[in-house]
N, C-alpha and C. Protein backbone atom coordinates (compact mmCIF):
# COMPACT_ATOMS: atom_id res chain seq x y z
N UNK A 1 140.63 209.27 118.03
CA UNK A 1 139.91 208.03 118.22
C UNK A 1 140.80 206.94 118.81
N UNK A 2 142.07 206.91 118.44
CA UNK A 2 143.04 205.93 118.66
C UNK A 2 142.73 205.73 120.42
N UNK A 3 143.02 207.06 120.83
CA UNK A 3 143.40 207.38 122.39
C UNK A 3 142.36 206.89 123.09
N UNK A 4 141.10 207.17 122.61
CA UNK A 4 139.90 207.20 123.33
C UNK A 4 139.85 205.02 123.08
N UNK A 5 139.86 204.65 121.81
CA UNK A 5 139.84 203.30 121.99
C UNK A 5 141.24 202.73 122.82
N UNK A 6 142.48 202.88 123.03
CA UNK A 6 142.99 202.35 124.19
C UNK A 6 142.70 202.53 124.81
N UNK A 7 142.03 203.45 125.55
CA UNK A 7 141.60 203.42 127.64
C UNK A 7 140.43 202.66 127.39
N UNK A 8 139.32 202.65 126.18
CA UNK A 8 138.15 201.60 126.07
C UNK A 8 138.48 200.21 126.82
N UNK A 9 139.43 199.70 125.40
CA UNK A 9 140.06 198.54 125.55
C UNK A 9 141.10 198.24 126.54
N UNK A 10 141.38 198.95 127.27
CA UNK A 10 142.46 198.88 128.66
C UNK A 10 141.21 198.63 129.71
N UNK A 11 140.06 199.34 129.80
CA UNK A 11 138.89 199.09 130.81
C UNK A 11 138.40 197.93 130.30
N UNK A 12 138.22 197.27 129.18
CA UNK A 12 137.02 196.10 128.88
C UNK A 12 138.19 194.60 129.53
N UNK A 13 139.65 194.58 129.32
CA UNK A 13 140.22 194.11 129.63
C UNK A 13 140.39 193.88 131.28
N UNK A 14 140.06 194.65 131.79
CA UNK A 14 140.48 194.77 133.19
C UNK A 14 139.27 194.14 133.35
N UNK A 15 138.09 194.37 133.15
CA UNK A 15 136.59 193.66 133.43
C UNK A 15 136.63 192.60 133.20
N UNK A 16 137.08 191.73 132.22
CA UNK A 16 137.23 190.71 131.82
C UNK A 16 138.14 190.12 132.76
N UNK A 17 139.27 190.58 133.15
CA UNK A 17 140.23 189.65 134.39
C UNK A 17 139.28 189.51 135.75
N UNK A 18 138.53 191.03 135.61
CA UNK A 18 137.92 190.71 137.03
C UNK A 18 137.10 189.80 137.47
N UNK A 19 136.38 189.32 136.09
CA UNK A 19 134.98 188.60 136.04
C UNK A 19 135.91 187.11 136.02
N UNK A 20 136.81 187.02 135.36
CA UNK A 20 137.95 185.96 135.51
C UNK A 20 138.08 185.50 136.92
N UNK A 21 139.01 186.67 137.74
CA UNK A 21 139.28 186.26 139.55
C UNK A 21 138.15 186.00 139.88
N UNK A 22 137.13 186.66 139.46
CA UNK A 22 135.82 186.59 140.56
C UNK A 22 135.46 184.69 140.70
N UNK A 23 135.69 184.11 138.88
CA UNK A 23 134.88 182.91 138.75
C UNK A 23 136.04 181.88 139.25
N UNK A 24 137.29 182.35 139.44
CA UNK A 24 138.36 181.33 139.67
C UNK A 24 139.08 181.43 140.87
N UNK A 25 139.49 182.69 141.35
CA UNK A 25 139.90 182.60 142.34
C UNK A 25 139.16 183.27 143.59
N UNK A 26 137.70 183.45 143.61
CA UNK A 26 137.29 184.01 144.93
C UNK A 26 136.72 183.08 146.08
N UNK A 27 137.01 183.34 146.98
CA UNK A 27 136.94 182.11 148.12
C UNK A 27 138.56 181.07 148.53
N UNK A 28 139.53 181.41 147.67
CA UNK A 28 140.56 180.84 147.83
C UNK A 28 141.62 181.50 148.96
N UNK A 29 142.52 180.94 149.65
CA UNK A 29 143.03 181.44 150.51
C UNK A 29 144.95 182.27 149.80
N UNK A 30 144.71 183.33 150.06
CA UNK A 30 145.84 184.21 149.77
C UNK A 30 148.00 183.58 149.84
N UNK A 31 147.75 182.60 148.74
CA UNK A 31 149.19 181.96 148.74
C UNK A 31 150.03 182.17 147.00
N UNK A 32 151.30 181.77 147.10
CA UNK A 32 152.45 182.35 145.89
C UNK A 32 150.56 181.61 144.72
N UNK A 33 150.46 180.47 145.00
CA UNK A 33 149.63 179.99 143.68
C UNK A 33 148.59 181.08 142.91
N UNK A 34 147.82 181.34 144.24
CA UNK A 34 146.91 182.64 143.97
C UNK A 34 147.36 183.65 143.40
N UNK A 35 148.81 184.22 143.58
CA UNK A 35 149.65 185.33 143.64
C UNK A 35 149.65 185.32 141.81
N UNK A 36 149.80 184.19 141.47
CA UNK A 36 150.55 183.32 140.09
C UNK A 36 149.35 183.60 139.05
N UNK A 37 148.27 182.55 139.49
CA UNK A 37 147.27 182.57 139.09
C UNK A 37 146.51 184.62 138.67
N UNK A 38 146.39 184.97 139.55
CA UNK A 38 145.71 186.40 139.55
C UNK A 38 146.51 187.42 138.13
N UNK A 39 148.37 186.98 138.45
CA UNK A 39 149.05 187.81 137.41
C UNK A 39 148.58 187.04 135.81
N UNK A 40 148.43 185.61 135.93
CA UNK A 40 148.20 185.30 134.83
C UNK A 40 146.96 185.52 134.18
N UNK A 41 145.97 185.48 134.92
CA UNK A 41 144.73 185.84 134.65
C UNK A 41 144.54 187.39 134.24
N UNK A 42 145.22 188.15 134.73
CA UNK A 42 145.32 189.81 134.50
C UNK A 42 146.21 189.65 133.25
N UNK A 43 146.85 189.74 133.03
CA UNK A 43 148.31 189.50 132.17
C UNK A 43 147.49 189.05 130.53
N UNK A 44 146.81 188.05 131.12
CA UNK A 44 146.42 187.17 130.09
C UNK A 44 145.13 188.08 129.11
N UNK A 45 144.86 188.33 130.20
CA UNK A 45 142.96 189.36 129.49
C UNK A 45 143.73 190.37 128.99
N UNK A 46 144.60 191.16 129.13
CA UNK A 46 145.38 192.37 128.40
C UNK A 46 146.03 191.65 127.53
N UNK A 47 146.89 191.22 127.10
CA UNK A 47 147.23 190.35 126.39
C UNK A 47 146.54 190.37 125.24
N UNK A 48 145.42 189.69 125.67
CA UNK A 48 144.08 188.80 124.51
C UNK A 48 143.28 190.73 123.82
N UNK A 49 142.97 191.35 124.98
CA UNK A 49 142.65 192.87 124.44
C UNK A 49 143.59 194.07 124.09
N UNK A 50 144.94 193.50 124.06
CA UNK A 50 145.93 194.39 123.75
C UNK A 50 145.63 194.05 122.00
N UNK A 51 146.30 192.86 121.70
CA UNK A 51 146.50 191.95 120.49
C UNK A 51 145.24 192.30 119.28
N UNK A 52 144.07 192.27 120.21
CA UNK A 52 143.18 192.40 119.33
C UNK A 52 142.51 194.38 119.11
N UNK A 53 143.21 195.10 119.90
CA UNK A 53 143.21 196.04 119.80
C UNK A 53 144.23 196.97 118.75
N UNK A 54 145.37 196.15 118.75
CA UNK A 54 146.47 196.73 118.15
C UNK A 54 146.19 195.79 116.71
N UNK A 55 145.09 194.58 116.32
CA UNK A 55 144.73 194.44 115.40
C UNK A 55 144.19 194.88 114.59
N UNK A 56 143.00 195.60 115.42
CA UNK A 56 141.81 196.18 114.66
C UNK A 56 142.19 197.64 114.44
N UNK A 57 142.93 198.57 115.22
CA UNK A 57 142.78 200.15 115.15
C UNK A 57 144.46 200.36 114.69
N UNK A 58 145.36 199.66 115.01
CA UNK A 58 146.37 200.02 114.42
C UNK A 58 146.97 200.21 112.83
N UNK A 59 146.31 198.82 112.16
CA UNK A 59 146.91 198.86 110.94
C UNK A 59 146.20 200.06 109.63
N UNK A 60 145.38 200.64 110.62
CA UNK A 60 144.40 201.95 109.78
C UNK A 60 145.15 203.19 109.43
N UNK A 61 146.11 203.71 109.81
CA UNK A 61 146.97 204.38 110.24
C UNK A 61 148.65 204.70 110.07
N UNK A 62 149.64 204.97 109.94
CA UNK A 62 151.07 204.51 110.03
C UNK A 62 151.08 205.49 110.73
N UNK A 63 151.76 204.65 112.09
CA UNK A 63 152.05 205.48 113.43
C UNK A 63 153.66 205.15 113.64
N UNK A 64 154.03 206.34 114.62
CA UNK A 64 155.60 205.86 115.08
C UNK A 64 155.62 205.31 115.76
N UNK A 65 156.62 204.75 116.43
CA UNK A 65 156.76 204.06 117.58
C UNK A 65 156.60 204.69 119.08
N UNK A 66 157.26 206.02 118.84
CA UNK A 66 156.91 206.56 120.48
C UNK A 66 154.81 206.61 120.88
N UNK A 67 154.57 206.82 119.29
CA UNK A 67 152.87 207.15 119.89
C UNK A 67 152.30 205.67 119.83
N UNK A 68 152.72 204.63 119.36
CA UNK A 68 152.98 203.62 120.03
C UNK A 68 152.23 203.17 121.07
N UNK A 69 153.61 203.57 121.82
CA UNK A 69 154.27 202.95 123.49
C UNK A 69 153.32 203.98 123.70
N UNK A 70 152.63 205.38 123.50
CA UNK A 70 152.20 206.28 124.55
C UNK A 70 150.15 205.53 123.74
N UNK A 71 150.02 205.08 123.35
CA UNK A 71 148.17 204.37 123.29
C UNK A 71 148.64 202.92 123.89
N UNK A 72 150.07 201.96 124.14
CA UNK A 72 149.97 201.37 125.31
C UNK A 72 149.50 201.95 126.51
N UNK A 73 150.76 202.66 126.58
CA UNK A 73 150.60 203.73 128.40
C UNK A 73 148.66 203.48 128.56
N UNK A 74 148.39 204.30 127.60
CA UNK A 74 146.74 204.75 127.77
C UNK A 74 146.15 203.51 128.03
N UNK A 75 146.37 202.25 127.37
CA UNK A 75 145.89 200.85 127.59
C UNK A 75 145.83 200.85 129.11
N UNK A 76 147.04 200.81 129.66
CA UNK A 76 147.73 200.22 130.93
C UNK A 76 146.78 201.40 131.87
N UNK A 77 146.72 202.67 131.47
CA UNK A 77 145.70 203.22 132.77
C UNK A 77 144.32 202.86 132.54
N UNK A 78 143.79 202.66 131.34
CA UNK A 78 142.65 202.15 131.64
C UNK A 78 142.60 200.70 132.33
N UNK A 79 143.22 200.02 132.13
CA UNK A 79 143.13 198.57 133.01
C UNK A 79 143.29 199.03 134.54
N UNK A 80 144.01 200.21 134.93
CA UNK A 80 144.66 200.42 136.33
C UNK A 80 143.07 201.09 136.68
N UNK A 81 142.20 201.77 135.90
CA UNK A 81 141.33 202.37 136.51
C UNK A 81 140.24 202.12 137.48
N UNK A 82 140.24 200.78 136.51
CA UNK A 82 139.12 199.81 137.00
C UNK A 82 139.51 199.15 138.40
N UNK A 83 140.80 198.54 138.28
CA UNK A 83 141.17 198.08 139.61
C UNK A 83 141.28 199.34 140.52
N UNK A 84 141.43 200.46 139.98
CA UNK A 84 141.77 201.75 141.20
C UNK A 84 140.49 201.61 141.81
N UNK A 85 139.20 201.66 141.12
CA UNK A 85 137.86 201.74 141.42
C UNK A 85 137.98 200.67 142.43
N UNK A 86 138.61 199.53 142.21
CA UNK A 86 138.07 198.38 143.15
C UNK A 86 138.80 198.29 144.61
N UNK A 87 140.06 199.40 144.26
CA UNK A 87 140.94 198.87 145.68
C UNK A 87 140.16 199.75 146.80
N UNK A 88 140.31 199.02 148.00
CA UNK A 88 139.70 199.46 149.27
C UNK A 88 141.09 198.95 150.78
N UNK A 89 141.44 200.03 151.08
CA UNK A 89 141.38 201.40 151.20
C UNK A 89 141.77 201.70 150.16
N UNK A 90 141.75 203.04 149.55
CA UNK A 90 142.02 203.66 148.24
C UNK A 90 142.98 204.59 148.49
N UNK A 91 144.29 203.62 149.51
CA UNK A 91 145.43 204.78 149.68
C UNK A 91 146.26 205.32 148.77
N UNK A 92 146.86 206.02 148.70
CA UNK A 92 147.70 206.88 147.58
C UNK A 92 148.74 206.21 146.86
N UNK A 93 149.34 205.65 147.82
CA UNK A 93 150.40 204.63 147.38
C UNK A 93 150.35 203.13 146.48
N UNK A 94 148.95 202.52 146.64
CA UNK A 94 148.27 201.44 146.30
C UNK A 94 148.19 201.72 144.64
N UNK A 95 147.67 203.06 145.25
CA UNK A 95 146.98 203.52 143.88
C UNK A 95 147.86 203.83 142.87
N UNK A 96 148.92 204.60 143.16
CA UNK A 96 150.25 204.68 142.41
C UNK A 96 150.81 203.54 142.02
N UNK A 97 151.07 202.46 143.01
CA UNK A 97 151.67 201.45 142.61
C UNK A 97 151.00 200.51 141.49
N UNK A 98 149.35 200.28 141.62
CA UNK A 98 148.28 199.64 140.80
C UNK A 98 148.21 200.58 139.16
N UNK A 99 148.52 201.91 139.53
CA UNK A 99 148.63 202.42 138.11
C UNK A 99 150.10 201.78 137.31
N UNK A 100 151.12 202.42 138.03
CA UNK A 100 152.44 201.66 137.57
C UNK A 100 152.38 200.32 136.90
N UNK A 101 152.36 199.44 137.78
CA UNK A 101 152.43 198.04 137.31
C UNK A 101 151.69 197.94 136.16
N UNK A 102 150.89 198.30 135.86
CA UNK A 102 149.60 198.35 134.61
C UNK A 102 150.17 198.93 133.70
N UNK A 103 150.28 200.46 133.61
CA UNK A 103 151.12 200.92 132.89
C UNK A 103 152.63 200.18 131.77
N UNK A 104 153.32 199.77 133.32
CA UNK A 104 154.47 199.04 132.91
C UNK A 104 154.42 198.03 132.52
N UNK A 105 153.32 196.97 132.76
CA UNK A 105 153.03 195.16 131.71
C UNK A 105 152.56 195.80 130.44
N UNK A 106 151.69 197.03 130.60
CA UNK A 106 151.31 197.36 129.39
C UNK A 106 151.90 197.86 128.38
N UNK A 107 152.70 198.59 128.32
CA UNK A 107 153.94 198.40 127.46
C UNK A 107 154.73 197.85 127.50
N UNK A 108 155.10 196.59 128.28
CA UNK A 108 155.84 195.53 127.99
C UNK A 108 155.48 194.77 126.81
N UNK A 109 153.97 194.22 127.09
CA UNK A 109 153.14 193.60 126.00
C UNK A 109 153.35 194.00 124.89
N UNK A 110 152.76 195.10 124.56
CA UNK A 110 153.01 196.20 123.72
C UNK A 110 154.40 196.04 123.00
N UNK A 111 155.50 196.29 123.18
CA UNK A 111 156.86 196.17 123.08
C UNK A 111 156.63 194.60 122.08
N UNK A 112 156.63 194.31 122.98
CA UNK A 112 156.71 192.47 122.23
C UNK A 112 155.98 192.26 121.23
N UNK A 113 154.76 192.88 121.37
CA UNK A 113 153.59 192.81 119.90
C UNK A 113 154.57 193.45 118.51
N UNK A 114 154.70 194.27 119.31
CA UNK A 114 155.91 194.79 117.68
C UNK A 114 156.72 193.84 117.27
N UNK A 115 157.72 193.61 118.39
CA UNK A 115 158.76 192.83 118.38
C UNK A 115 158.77 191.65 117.94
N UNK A 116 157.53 191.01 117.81
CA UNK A 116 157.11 189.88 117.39
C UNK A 116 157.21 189.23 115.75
N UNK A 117 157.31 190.43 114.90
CA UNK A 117 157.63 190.68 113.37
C UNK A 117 158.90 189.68 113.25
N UNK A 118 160.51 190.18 114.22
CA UNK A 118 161.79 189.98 114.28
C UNK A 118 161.80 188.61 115.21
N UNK A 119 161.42 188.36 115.40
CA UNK A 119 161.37 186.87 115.99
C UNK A 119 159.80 185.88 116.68
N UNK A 120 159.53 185.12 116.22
CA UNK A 120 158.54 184.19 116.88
C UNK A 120 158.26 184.18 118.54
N UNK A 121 159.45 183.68 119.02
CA UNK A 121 160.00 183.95 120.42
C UNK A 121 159.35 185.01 120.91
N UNK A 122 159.39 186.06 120.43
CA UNK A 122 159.44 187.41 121.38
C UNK A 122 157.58 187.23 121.96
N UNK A 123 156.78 187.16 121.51
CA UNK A 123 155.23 187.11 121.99
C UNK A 123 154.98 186.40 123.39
N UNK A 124 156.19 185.02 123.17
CA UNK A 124 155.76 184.31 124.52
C UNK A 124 157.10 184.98 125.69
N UNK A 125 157.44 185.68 125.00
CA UNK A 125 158.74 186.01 125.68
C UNK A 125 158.05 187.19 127.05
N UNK A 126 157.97 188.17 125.73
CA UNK A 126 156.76 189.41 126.49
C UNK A 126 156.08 188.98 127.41
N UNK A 127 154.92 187.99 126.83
CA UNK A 127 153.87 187.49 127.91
C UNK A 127 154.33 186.99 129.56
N UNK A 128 155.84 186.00 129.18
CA UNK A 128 156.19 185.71 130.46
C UNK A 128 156.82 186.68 131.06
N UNK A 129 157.16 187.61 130.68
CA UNK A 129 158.24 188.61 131.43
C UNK A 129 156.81 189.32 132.23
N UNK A 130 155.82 189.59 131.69
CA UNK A 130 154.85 190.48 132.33
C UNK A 130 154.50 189.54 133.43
N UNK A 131 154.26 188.31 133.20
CA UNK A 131 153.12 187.63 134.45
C UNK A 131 154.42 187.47 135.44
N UNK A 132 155.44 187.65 135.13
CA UNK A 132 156.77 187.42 136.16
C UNK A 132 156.71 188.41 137.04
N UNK A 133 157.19 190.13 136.29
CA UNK A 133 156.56 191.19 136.70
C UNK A 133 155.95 191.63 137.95
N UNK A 134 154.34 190.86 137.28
CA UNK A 134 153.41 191.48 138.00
C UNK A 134 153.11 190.15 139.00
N UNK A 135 153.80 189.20 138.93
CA UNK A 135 153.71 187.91 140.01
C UNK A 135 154.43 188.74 141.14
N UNK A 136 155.58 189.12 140.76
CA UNK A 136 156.50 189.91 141.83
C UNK A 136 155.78 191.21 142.25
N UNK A 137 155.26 192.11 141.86
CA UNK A 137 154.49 193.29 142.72
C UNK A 137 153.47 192.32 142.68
N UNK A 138 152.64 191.19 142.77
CA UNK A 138 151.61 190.61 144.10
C UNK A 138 152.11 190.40 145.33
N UNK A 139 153.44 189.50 145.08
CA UNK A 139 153.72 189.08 145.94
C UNK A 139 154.73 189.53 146.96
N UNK A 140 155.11 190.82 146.85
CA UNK A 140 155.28 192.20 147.44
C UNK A 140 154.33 192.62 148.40
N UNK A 141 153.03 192.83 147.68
CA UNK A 141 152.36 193.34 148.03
C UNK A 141 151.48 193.07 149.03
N UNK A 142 151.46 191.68 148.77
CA UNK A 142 150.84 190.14 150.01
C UNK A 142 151.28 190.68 150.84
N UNK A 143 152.94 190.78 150.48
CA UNK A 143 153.64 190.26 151.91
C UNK A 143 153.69 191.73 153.16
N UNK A 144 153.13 192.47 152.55
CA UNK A 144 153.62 193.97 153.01
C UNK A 144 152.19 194.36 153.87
N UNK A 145 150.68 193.47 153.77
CA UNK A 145 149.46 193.34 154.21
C UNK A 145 149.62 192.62 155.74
């Protein structure tokens, strides 16, 4: 059940950023702000459905840490799925790269949610390291269009 509710909650998250860009940033012209804005808005909806995922289904359980990081992973492809669905062209590389990055904020987050026990710090710490992250593969990615 665990497995099957992270890719849930990795897809309801990604819907939620999308319905986010759609109401905030569509019609805007492609600059670092947008770039900023989009990671925070993505960043932020995983975040908010990581937190409350690892609220509700985790503490049912005593899990290790590697299976963990691997129902993040599962988080991070369900968020990548949805955007896979959305990218056009749906080249190979896009697609690899859109899984990655997802993957990888997603256990970043993840990481820090634990980590968060051992210091206060670490939650906003996580959060900014991801929207940094994934500010940097946007704006990669801009620039490479």
């Amino acid at each position: 059940m665990l497995l099957f509710t992270a890719l849930i909650y990795g897809i309801l998250a990604a819907g939620a950023a999308f319905l986010l860009e759609s109401l905030f940033l569509t019609g805007l012209s492609l600059n670092i702000l947008v770039l900023i804005a989009g990671a925070i808005l993505e960043e932020g909806a995983k975040f908010i459905f990581l937190f409350q995922w690892r609220k509700r289904f985790l503490p049912l359980v005593p899990i290790l840490l590697p299976y963990q990081l691997f129902l993040f992973t599962l988080f991070g492809v369900g968020f990548a799925m949805v955007e896979i669905s959305l990218a056009v062209p749906p080249k190979i590389s896009i697609l690899l790269s859109l899984t990655s990055i997802h993957i990888l904020t997603s256990l970043l987050l993840g990481s820090f949610l634990i980590l968060k026990k051992s210091s206060p710090i670490m939650l906003p710490l996580g959060f900014i390291l991801a929207i940094s992250l994934h500010t940097t593969y946007n704006f990669i990615v801009a620039s490479l269009q």
